[in-house]
Every structure is written in structure tokens, then in C-alpha cells.
Protein backbone atom coordinates (compact mmCIF):
# COMPACT_ATOMS: atom_id res chain seq x y z
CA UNK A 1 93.57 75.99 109.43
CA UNK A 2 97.03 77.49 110.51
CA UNK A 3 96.38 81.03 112.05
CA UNK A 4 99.38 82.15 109.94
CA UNK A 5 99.24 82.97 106.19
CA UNK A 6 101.42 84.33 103.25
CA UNK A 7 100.06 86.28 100.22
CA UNK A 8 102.68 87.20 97.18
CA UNK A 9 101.51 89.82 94.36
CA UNK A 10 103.75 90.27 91.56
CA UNK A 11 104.94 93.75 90.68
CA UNK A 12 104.84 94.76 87.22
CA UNK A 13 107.90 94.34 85.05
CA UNK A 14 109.83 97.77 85.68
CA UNK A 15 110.05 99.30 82.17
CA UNK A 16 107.57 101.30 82.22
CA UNK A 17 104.68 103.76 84.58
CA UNK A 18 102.30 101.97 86.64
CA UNK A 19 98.71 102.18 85.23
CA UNK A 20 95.18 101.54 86.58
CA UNK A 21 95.31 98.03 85.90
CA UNK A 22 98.13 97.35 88.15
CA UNK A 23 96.35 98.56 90.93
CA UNK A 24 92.36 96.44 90.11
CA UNK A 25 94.00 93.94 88.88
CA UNK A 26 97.04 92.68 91.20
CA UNK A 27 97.17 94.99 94.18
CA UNK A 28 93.90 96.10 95.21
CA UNK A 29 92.15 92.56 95.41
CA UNK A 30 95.20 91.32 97.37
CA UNK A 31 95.09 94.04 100.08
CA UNK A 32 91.33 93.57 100.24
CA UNK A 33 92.22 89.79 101.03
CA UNK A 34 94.96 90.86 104.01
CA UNK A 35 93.28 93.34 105.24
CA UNK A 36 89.82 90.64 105.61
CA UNK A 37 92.18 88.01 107.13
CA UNK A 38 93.82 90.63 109.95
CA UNK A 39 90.48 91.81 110.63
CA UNK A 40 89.49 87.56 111.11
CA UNK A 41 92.83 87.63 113.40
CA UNK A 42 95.03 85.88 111.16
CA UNK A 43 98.69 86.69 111.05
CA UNK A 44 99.29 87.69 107.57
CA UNK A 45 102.02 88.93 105.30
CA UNK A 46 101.83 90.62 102.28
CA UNK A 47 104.98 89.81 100.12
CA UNK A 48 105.96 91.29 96.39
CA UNK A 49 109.03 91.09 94.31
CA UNK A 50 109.68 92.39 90.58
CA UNK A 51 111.16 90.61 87.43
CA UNK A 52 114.67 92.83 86.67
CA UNK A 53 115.78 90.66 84.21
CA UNK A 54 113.37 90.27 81.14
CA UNK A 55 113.45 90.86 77.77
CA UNK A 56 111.51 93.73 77.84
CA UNK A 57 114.14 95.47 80.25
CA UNK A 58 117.01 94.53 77.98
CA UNK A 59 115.33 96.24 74.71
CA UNK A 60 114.98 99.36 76.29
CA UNK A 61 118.31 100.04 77.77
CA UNK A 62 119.66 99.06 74.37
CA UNK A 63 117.53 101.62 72.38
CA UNK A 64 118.02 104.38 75.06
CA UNK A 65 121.88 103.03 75.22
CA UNK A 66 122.31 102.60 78.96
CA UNK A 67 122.36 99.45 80.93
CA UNK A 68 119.68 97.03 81.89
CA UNK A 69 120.60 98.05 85.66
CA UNK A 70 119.81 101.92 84.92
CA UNK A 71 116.46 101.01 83.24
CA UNK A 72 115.94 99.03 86.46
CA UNK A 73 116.96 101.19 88.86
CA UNK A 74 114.92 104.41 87.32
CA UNK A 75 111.59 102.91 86.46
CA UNK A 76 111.75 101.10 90.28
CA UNK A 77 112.41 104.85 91.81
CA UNK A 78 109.27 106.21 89.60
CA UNK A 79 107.17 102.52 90.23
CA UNK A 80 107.62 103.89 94.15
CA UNK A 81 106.87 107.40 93.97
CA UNK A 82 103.64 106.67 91.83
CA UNK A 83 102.64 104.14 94.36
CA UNK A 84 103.13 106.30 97.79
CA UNK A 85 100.64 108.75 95.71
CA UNK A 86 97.94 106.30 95.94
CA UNK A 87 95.83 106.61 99.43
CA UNK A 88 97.13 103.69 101.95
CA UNK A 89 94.30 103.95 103.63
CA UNK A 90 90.68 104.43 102.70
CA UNK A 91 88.77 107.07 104.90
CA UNK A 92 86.06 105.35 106.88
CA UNK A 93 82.24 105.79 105.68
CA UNK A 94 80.63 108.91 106.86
């Protein structure tokens, strides 16, 4: 088994707020799964990327009239704020 490994989470499309299900459902399970393999000694990255070009994108810049690359770039602004407000790290047990 090679001491180095790669895990990729998809973002969610960014057209709209970030909800619980984001984080149970793609994020939290991978981080569980890094964090595991660094404390096993594995070299691991955690990579993530976001679609900016689907359909969903395109109907809302044309019903709020701006372009695709505004919705883009103002939903990815308030898809990073909302996540730096979730705890990186989990106080240890008591």
C-alpha cells in the first residue's frame, strides 16, 4: 500500500447557500477519512473543486440579469464565509 494518498470531495454547485447536507453528506465523512489516515501516518491530501458552469448557474444569472461569472463569483464568496463559520477543529473530550 503506497504511504501516499489523494481524497477529492466535490463542492456543491455555487448557486445557492450551503446547507446541512453538504457538510454529513460530502465533507464531514471525508475529513473523518484524512484525518484517520494522518493519524495512521499516511501522507494525505484533501482536494475539492466546484462545477461553475451548469445549467443551474446559467438560469439564475438570466432571471436576476447578470452574468453567469457574477452568480459564480458571489455565491463562491458566501460558500466561503459560511464554511470558515463551521469549527475546523473539534475540541477534544473532556
Amino acid at each position: 500500500m503506497s504511504d501516499k494518498l489523494a481524497v477529492f470531495t466535490a463542492w456543491p454547485y455555487v448557486n445557492g447557500n450551503l446547507h446541512i447536507g453538504h457538510l454529513a453528506g460530502a465533507y464531514v465523512p471525508a475529513d473523518i477519512f484524512v484525518r484517520y489516515q494522518r493519524l495512521r501516518g499516511r501522507e494525505t491530501a484533501m482536494l475539492s473543486g466546484s462545477d461553475t458552469h451548469g445549467t443551474p448557474i446559467t438560469v439564475r444569472a438570466e432571471k436576476e440579469g447578470i452574468s453567469p461569472r457574477a452568480v459564480v463569483d458571489r455565491a463562491s464568496l458566501n460558500a466561503i464565509r459560511q464554511l470558515r463559520a463551521v469549527p475546523p477543529e473539534m475540541p477534544p473530550p473532556s
